[in-house]
C-alpha atoms as a PDB file:
ATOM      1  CA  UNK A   1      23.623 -72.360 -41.083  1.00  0.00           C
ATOM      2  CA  UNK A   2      23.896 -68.690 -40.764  1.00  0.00           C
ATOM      3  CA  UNK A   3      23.509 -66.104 -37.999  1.00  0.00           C
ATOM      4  CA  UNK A   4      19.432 -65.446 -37.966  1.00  0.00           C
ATOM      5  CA  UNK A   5      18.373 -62.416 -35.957  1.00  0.00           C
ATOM      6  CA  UNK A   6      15.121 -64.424 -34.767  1.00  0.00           C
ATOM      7  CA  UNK A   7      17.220 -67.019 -33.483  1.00  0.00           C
ATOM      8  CA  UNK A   8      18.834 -64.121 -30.987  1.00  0.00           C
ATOM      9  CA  UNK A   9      15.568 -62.301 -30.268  1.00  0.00           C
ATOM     10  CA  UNK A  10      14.237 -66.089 -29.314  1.00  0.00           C
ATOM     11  CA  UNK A  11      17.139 -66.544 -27.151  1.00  0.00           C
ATOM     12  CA  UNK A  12      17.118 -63.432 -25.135  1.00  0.00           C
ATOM     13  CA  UNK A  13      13.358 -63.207 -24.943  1.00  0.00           C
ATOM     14  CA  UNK A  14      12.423 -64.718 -21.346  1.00  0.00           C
ATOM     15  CA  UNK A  15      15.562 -62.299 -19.872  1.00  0.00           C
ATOM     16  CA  UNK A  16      13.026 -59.904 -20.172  1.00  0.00           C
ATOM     17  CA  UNK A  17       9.878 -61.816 -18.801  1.00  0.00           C
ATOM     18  CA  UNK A  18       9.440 -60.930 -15.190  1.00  0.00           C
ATOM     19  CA  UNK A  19       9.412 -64.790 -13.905  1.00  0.00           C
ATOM     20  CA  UNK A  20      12.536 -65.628 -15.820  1.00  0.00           C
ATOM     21  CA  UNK A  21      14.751 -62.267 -15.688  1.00  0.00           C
ATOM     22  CA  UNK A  22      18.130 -62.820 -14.630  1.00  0.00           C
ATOM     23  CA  UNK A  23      17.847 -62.162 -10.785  1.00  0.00           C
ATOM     24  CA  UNK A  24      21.225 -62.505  -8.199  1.00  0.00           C
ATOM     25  CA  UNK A  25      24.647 -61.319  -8.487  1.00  0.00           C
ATOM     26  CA  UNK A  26      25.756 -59.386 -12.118  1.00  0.00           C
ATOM     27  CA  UNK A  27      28.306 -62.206 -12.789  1.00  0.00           C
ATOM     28  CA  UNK A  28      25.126 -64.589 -12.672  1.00  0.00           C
ATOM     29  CA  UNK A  29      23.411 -62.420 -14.691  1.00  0.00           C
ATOM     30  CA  UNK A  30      25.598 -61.963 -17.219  1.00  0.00           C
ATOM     31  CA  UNK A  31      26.471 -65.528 -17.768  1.00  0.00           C
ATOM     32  CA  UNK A  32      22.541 -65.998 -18.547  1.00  0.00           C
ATOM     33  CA  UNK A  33      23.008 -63.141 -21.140  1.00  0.00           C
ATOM     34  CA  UNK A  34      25.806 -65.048 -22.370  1.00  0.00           C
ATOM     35  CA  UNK A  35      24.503 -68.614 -22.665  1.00  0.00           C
ATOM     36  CA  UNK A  36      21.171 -67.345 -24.689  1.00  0.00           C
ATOM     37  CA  UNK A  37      24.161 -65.205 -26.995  1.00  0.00           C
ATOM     38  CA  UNK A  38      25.632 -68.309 -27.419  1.00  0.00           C
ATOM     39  CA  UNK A  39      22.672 -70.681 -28.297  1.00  0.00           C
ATOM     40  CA  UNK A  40      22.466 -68.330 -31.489  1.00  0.00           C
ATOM     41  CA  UNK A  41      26.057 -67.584 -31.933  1.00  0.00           C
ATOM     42  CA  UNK A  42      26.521 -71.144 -32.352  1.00  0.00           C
ATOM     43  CA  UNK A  43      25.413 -71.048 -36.164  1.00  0.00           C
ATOM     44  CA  UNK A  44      28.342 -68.639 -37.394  1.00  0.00           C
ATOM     45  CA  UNK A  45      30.252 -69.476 -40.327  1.00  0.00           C
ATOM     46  CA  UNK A  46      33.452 -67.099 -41.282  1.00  0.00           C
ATOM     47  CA  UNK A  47      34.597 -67.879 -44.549  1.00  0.00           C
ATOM     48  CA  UNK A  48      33.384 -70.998 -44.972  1.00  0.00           C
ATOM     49  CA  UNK A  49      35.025 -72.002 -41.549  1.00  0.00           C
ATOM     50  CA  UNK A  50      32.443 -73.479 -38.292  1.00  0.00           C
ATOM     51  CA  UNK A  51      32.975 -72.620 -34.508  1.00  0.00           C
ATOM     52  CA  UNK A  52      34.355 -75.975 -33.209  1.00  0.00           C
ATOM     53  CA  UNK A  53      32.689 -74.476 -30.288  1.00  0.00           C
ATOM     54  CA  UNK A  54      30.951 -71.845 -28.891  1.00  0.00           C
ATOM     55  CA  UNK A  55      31.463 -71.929 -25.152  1.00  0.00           C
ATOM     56  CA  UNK A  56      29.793 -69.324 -22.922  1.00  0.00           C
ATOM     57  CA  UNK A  57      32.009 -67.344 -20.810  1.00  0.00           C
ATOM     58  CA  UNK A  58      32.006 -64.830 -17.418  1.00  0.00           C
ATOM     59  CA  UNK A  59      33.570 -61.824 -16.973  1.00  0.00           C
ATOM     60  CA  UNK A  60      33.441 -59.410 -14.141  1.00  0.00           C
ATOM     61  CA  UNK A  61      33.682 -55.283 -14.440  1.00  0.00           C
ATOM     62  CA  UNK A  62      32.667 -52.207 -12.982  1.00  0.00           C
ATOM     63  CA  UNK A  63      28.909 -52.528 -14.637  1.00  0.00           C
ATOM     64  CA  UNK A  64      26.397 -54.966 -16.397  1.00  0.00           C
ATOM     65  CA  UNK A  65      27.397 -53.919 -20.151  1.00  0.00           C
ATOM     66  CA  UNK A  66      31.488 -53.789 -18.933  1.00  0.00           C
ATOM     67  CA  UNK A  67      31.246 -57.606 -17.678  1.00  0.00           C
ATOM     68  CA  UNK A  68      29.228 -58.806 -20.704  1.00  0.00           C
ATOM     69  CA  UNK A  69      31.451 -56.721 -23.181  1.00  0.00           C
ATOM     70  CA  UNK A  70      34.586 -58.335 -21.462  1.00  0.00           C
ATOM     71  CA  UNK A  71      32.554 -62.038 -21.487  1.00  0.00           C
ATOM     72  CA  UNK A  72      31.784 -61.689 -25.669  1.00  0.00           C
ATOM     73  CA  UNK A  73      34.692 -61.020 -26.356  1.00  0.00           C
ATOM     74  CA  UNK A  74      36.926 -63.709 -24.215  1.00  0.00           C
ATOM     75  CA  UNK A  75      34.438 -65.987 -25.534  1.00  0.00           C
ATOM     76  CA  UNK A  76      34.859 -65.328 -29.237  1.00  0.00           C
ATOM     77  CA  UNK A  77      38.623 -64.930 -29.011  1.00  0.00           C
ATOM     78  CA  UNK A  78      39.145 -68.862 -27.862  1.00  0.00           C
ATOM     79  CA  UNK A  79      37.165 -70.039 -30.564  1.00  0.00           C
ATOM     80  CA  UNK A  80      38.648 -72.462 -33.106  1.00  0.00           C
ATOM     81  CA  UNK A  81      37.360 -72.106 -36.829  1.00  0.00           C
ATOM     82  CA  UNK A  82      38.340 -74.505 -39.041  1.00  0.00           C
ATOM     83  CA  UNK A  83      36.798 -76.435 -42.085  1.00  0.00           C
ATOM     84  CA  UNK A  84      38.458 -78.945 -44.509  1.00  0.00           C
ATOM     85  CA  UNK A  85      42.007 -77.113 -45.813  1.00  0.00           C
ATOM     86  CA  UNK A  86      41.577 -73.957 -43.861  1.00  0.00           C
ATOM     87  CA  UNK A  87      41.666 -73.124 -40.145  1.00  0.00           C
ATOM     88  CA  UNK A  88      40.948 -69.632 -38.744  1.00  0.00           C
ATOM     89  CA  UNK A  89      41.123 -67.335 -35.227  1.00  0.00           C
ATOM     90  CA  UNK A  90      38.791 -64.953 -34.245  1.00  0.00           C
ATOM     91  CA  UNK A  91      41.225 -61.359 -34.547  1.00  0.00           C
ATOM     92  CA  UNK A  92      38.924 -58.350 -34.432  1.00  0.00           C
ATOM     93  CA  UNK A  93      35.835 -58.125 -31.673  1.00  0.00           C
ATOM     94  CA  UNK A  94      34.578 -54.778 -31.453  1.00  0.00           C
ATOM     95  CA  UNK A  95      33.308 -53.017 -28.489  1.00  0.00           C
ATOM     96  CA  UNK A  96      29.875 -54.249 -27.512  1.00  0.00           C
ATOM     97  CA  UNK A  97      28.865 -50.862 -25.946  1.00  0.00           C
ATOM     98  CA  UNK A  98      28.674 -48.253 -28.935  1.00  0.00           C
ATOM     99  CA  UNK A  99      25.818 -51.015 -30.628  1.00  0.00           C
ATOM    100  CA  UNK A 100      23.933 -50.403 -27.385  1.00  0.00           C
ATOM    101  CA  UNK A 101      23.995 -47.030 -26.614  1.00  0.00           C
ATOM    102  CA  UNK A 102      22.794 -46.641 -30.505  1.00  0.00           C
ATOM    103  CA  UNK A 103      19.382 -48.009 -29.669  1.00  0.00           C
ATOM    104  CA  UNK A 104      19.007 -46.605 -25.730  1.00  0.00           C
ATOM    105  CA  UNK A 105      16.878 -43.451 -26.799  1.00  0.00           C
ATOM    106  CA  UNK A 106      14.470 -45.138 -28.595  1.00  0.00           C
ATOM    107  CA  UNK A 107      14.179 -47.723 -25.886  1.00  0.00           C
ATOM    108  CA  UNK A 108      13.911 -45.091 -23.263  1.00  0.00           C
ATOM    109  CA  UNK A 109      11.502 -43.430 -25.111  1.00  0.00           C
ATOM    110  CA  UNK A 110       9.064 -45.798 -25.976  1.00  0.00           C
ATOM    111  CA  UNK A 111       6.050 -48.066 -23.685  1.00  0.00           C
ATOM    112  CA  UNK A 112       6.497 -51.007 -25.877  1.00  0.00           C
ATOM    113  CA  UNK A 113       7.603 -53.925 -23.512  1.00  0.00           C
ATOM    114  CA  UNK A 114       8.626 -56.061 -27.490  1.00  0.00           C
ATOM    115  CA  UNK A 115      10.672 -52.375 -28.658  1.00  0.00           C
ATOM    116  CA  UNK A 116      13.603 -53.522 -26.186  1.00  0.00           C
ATOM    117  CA  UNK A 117      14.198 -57.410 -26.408  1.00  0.00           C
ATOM    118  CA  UNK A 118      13.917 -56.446 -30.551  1.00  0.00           C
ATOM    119  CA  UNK A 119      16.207 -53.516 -30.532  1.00  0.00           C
ATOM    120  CA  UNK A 120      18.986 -54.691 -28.426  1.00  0.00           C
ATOM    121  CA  UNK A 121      18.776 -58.576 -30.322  1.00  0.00           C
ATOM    122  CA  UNK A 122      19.359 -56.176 -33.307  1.00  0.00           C
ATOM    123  CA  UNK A 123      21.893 -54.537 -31.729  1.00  0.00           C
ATOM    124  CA  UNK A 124      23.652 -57.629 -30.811  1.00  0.00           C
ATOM    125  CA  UNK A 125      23.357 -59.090 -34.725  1.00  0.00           C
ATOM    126  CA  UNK A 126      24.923 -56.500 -35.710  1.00  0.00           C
ATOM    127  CA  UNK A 127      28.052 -56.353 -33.360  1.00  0.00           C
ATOM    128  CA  UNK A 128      28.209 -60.290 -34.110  1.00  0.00           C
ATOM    129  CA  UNK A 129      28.709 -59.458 -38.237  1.00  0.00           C
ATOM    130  CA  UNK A 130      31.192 -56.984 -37.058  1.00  0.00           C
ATOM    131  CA  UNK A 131      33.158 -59.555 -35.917  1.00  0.00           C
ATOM    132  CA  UNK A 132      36.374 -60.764 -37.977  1.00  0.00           C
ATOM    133  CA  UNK A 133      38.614 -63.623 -38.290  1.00  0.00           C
ATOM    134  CA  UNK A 134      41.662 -64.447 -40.325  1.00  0.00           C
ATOM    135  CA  UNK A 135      41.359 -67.470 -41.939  1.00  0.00           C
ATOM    136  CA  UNK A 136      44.319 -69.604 -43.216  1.00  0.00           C
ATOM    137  CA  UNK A 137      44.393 -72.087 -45.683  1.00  0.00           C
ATOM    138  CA  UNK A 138      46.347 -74.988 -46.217  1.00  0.00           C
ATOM    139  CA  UNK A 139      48.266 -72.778 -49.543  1.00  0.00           C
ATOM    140  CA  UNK A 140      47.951 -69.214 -50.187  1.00  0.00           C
ATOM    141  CA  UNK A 141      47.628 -65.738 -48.196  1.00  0.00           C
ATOM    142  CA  UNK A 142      45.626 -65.367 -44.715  1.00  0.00           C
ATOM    143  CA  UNK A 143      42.437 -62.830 -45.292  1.00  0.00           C
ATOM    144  CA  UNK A 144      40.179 -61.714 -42.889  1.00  0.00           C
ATOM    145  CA  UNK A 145      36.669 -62.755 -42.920  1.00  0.00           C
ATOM    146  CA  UNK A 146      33.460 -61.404 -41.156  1.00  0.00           C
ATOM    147  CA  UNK A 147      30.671 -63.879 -39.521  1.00  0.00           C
ATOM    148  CA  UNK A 148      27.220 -64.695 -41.123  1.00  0.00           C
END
C-alpha cells in the first residue's frame, strides 16, 4: 500500500455534496474532515515502516483550517511506525495552511463544483508526503524518512 491521491479525493468527496456537508459546530466538522483524511492516510508506509494506527483526532482553534491544522498534526504525532527490526515516530508535520492557500485563487476563481474537492485532495497529498519520520532500527543510525 501507498498513499493514492484518488483514495483522498474519494474520501473527501460527499463533504462537498450538499446532503452530506459537514453541518453543526466546527469541532464536528472538522472531525468529519478528519475521519475521511484518515480512511486514506491509513495506507502510509515511511521507510518501510506501517501506521499501527491511524486514529482520527479533534482539535479546536480560532477558525476551520486552525482546528484541522492542530487535529493533523496531533493525530500524526501519536502514531506508532514500526515493521520487523525497525520502529519509527512521526518528527516533522508541516503546517497544513500554506498547501491551502496555494490552491485558493484558482478555486475562487473558477465555476467548477469538481475544481475544489480535486484541488484541495491535492493539496492535502501533498502536505501528507511532506510529512517525516525518523525511523530506528534494531543496529545502525536513525534517518528520517518521508510517507508514500
Amino acid at each position: 500500500m501507498s498513499l493514492n491521491p484518488a483514495t483522498l479525493r474519494n474520501a473527501l468527496a460527499p463533504l462537498f455534496v450538499p446532503a452530506t456537508m459537514p453541518r453543526g459546530d466546527m469541532q464536528s466538522c472538522v472531525q468529519q474532515w478528519v475521519s475521511a483524511y484518515a480512511s486514506y492516510a491509513s495506507a502510509a508506509i515511511a521507510g518501510g515502516l506501517l501506521p499501527a494506527a491511524i486514529v482520527p483526532t479533534t482539535a479546536s482553534g480560532p477558525d476551520f483550517f486552525t482546528a484541522l491544522d492542530q487535529a493533523l498534526r496531533q493525530m500524526w504525532m501519536a502514531v506508532a511506525w514500526a515493521a520487523p527490526g525497525l520502529v519509527g515516530v512521526t518528527t516533522v508535520v508541516p503546517p497544513l495552511q500554506p498547501f491551502l492557500v496555494a490552491s485558493a485563487p484558482t478555486i475562487f476563481a473558477s465555476s467548477d463544483p469538481q475544481l475544489a474537492p480535486t484541488l484541495i485532495a491535492d493539496a492535502l497529498h501533498t502536505y501528507t508526503l511532506s510529512i517525516v519520520v525518523t525511523v530506528t532500527p534494531a543496529t545502525g543510525a536513525p534517518y528520517p524518512a518521508p510517507l508514500t
